[in-house]
C-alpha atoms as a PDB file:
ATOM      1  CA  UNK A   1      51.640-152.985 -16.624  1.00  0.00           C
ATOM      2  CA  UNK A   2      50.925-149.369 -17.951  1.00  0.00           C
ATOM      3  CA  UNK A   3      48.339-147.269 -16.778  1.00  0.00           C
ATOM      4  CA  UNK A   4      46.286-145.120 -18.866  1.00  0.00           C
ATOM      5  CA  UNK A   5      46.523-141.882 -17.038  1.00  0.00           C
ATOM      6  CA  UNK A   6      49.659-140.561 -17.814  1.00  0.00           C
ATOM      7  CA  UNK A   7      51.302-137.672 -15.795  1.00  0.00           C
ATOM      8  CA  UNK A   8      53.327-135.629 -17.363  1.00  0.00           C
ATOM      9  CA  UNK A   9      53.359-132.085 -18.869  1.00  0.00           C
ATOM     10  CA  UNK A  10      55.283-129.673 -21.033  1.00  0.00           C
ATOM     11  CA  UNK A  11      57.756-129.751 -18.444  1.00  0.00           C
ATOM     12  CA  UNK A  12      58.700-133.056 -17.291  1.00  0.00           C
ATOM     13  CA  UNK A  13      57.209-135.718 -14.763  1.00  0.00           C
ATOM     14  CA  UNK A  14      54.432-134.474 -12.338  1.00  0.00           C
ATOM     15  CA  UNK A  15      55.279-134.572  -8.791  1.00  0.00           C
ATOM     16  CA  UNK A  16      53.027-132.776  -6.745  1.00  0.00           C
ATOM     17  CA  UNK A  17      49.301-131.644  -7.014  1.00  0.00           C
ATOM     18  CA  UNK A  18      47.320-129.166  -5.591  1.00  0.00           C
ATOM     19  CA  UNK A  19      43.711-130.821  -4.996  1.00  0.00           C
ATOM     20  CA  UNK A  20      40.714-129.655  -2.608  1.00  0.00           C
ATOM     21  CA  UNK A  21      38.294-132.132  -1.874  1.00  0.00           C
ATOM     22  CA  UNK A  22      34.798-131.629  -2.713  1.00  0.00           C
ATOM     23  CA  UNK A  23      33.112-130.732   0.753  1.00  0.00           C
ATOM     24  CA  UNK A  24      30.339-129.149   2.062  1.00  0.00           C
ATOM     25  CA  UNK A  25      30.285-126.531  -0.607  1.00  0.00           C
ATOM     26  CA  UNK A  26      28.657-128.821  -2.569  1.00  0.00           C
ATOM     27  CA  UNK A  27      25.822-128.841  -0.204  1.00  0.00           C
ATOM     28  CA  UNK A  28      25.585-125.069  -0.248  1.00  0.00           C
ATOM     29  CA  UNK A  29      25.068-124.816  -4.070  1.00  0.00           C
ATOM     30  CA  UNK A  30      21.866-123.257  -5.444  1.00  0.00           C
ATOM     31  CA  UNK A  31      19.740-124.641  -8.297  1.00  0.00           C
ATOM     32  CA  UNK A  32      19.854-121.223 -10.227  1.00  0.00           C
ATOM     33  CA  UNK A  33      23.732-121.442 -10.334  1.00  0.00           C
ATOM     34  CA  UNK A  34      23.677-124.557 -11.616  1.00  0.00           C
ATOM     35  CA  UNK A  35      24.102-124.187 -15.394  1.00  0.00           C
ATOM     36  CA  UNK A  36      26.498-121.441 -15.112  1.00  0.00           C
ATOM     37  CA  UNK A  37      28.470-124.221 -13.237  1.00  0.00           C
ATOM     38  CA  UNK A  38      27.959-127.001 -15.879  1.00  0.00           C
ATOM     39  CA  UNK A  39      26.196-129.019 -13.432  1.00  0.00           C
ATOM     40  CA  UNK A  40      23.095-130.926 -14.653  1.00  0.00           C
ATOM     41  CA  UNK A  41      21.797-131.506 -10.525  1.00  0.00           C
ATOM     42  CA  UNK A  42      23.472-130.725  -7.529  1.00  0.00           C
ATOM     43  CA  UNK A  43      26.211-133.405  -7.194  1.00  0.00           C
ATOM     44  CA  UNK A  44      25.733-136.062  -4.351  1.00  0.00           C
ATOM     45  CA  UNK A  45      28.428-135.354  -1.972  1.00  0.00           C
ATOM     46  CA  UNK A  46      29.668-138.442  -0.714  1.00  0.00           C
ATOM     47  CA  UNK A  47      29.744-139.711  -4.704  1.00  0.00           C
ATOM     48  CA  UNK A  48      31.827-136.441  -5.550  1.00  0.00           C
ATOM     49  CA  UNK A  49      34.165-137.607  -2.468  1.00  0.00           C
ATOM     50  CA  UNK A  50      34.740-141.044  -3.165  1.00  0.00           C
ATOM     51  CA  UNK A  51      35.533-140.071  -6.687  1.00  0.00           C
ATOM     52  CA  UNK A  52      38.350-137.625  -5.976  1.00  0.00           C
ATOM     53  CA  UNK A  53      39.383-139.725  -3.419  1.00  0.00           C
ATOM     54  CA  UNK A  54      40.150-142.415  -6.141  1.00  0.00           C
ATOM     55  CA  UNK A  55      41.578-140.143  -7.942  1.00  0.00           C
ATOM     56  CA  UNK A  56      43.838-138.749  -5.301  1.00  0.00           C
ATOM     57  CA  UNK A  57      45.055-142.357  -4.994  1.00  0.00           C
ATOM     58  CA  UNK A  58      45.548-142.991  -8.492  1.00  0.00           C
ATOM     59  CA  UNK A  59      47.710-139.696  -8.806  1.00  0.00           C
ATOM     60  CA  UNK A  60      50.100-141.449  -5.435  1.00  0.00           C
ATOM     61  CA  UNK A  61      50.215-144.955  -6.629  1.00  0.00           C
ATOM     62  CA  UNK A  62      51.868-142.974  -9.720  1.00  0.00           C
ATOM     63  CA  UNK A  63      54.335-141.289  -7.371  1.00  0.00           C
ATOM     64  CA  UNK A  64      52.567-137.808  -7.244  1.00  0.00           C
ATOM     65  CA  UNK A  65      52.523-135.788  -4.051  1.00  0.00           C
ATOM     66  CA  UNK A  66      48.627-134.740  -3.143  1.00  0.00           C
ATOM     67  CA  UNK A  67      48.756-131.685  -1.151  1.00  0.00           C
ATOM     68  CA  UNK A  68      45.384-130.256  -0.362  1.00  0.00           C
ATOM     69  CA  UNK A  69      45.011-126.638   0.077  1.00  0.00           C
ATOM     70  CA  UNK A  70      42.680-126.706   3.121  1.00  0.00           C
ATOM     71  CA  UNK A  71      45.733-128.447   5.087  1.00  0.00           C
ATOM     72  CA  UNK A  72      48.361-125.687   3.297  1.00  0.00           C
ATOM     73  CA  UNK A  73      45.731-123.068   4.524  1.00  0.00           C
ATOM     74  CA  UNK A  74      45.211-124.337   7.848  1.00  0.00           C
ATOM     75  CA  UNK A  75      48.861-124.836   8.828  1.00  0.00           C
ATOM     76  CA  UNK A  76      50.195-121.200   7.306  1.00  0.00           C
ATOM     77  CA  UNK A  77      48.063-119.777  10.202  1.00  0.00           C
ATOM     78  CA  UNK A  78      50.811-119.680  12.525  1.00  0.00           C
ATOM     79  CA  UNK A  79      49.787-117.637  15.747  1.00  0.00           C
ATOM     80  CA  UNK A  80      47.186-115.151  16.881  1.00  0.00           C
ATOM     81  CA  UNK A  81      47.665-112.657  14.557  1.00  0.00           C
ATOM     82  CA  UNK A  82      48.440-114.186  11.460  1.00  0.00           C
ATOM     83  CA  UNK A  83      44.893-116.069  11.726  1.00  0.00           C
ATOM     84  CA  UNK A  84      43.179-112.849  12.287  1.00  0.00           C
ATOM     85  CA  UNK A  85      44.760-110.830   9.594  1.00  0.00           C
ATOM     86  CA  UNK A  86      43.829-113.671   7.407  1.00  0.00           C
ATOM     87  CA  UNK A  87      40.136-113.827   9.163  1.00  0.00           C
ATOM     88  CA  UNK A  88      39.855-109.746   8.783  1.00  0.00           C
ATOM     89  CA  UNK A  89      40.773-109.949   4.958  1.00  0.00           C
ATOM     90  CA  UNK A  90      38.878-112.585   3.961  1.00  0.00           C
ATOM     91  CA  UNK A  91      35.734-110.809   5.573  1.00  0.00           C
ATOM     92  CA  UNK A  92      36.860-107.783   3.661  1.00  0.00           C
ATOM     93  CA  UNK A  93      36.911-109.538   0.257  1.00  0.00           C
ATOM     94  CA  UNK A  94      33.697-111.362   1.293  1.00  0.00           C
ATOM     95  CA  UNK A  95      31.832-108.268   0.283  1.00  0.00           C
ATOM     96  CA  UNK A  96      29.502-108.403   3.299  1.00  0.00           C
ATOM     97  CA  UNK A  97      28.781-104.746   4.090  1.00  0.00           C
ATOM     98  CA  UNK A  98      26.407-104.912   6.824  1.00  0.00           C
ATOM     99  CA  UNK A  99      28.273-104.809   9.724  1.00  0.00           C
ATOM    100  CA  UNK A 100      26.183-106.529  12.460  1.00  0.00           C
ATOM    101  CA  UNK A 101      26.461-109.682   9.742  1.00  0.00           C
ATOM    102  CA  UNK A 102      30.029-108.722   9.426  1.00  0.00           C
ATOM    103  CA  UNK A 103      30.874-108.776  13.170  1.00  0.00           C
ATOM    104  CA  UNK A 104      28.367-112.368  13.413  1.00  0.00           C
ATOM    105  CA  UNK A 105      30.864-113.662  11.093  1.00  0.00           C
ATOM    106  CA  UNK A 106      33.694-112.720  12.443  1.00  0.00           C
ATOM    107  CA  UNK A 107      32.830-114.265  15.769  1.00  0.00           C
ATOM    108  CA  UNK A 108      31.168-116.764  14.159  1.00  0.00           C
ATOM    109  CA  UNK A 109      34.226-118.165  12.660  1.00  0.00           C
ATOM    110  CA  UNK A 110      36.925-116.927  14.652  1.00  0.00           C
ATOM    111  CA  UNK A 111      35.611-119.607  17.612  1.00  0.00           C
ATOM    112  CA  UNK A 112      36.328-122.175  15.375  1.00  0.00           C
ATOM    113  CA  UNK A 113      39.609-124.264  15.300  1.00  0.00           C
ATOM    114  CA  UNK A 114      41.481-123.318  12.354  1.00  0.00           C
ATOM    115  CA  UNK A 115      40.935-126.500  10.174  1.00  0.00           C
ATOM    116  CA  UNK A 116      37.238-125.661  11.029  1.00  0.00           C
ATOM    117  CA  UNK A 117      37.355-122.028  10.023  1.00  0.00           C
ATOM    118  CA  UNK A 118      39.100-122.489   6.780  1.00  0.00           C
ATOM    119  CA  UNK A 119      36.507-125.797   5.714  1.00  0.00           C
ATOM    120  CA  UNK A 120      33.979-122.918   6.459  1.00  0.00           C
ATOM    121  CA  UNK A 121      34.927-120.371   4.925  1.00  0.00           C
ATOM    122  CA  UNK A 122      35.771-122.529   1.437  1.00  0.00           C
ATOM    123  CA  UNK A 123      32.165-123.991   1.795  1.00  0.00           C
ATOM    124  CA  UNK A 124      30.618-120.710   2.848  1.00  0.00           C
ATOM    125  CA  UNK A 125      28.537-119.685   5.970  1.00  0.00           C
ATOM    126  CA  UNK A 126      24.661-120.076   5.710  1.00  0.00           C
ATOM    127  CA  UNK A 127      22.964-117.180   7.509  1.00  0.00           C
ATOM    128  CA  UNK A 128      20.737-119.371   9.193  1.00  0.00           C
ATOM    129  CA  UNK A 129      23.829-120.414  11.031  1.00  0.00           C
ATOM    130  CA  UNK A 130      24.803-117.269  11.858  1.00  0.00           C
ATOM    131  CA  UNK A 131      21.448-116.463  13.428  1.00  0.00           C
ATOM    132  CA  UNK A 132      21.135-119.724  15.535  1.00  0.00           C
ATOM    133  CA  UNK A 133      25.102-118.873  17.078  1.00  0.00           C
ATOM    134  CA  UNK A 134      23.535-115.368  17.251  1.00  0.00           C
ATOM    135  CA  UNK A 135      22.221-115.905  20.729  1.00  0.00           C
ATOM    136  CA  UNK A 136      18.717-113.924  20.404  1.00  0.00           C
ATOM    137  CA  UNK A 137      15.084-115.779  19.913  1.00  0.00           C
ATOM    138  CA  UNK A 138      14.190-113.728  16.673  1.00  0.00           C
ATOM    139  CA  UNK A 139      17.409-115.020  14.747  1.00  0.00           C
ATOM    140  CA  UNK A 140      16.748-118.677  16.526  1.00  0.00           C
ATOM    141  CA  UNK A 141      13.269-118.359  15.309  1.00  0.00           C
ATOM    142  CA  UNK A 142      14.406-117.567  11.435  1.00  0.00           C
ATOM    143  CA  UNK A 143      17.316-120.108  11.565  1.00  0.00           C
ATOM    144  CA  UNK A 144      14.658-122.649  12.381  1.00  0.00           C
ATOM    145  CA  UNK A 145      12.625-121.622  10.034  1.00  0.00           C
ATOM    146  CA  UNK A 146      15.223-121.703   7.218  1.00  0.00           C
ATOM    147  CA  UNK A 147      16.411-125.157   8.181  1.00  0.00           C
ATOM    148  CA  UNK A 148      12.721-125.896   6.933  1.00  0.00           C
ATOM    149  CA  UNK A 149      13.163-124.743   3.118  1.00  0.00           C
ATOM    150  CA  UNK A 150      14.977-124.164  -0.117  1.00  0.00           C
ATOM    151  CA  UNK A 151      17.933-121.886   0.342  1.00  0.00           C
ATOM    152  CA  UNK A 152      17.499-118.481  -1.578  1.00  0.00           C
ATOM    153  CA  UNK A 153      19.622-116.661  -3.636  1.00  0.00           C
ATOM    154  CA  UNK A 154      22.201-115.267  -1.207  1.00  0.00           C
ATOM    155  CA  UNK A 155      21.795-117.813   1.768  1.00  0.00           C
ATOM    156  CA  UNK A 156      25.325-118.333   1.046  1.00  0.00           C
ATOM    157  CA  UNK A 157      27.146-115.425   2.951  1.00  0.00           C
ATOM    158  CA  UNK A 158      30.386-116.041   1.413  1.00  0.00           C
ATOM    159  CA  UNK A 159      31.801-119.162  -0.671  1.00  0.00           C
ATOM    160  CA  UNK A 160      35.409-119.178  -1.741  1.00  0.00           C
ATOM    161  CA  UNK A 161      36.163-121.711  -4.953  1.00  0.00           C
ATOM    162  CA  UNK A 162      39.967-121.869  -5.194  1.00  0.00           C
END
C-alpha cells in the first residue's frame, strides 16, 4: 500500500530529519506576536504535541531518522566548560544588558541539568521565574504577582526558535 506523503527531494531519498518538538515555548507566546507568527490563537500545547508526534512517526514508519535538536544540543555539551561557553554566549546573544538580570540568568540556568537548560533556554525564561529563584521577598512578591496575569510584552527574557 502507498502512502501519500512522499519523502524525497531534489537529491534522492530522505533519511534523516531535524525536528524540535513544540514545547513550552508555545506557552510563552504573546497575543500581540501572534499575527506576525501566522497564528490565529495561541496553539494548545498538548494538540501541537500529539500532532508532531504523529508526524515524527509517520516520517520513521517511512524509514526516516528523527533527530531532535534539543537531544543534539544537550549531548554536544560535553564537560564543564564547553556548557559554560555555550551558557556565556547564548546570554551574550540574548541581548539582556542589565546585568543583575544577566547574572539571575546565568545562575538561573546554569543549576539546571543540561537537558533542562537547553528546553529553557529554546522556550525562554519568564522573569517572574527569575525573581521567585531570586531569593529576596520583593522579587517573590512580583513573581507572585505575575503568576496572577497576562504576560507583557517582554516577559519573555529570551526565546530561541531554531
Amino acid at each position: 500500500m502507498e502512502t501519500a506523503i512522499h519523502n524525497t527531494s531534489e537529491i534522492g531519498r530522505l533519511r534523516r530529519v531535524l525536528l524540535h518538538r513544540p514545547g513550552g515555548e508555545l506557552e510563552n507566546l504573546m497575543p500581540e506576536y501572534l499575527e506576525r507568527l501566522l497564528f490565529d490563537d495561541i496553539p494548545y500545547l498538548k494538540e501541537a504535541q500529539r500532532e508532531h508526534d504523529a508526524f515524527a512517526d509517520c516520517l520513521r514508519a517511512q524509514g526516516v531518522e528523527v533527530v531532535y535538536l534539543a537531544d543534539l544540543v544537550a549531548e554536544s555539551l560535553t564537560g564543564p566548560e564547553v556548557r559554560q561557553d555555550f551558557l556565556r554566549q547564548f546570554l551574550e546573544e540574548s541581548g539582556v544588558t542589565d546585568a543583575r538580570t544577566r547574572d539571575m540568568l546565568e545562575e538561573y540556568l546554569g543549576a539546571m541539568s543540561d537537558r533542562e537548560m537547553v528546553s529553557a533556554m529554546m522556550a525562554g525564561v519568564r522573569k517572574s521565574a527569575l525573581r521567585a529563584a531570586g531569593g529576596r521577598l520583593g522579587d517573590y512578591l512580583s513573581a507572585v504577582e505575575d503568576a496572577h496575569r497576562h504576560p507583557e510584552p517582554g516577559d519573555p527574557v529570551r526565546q530561541i526558535h531554531l
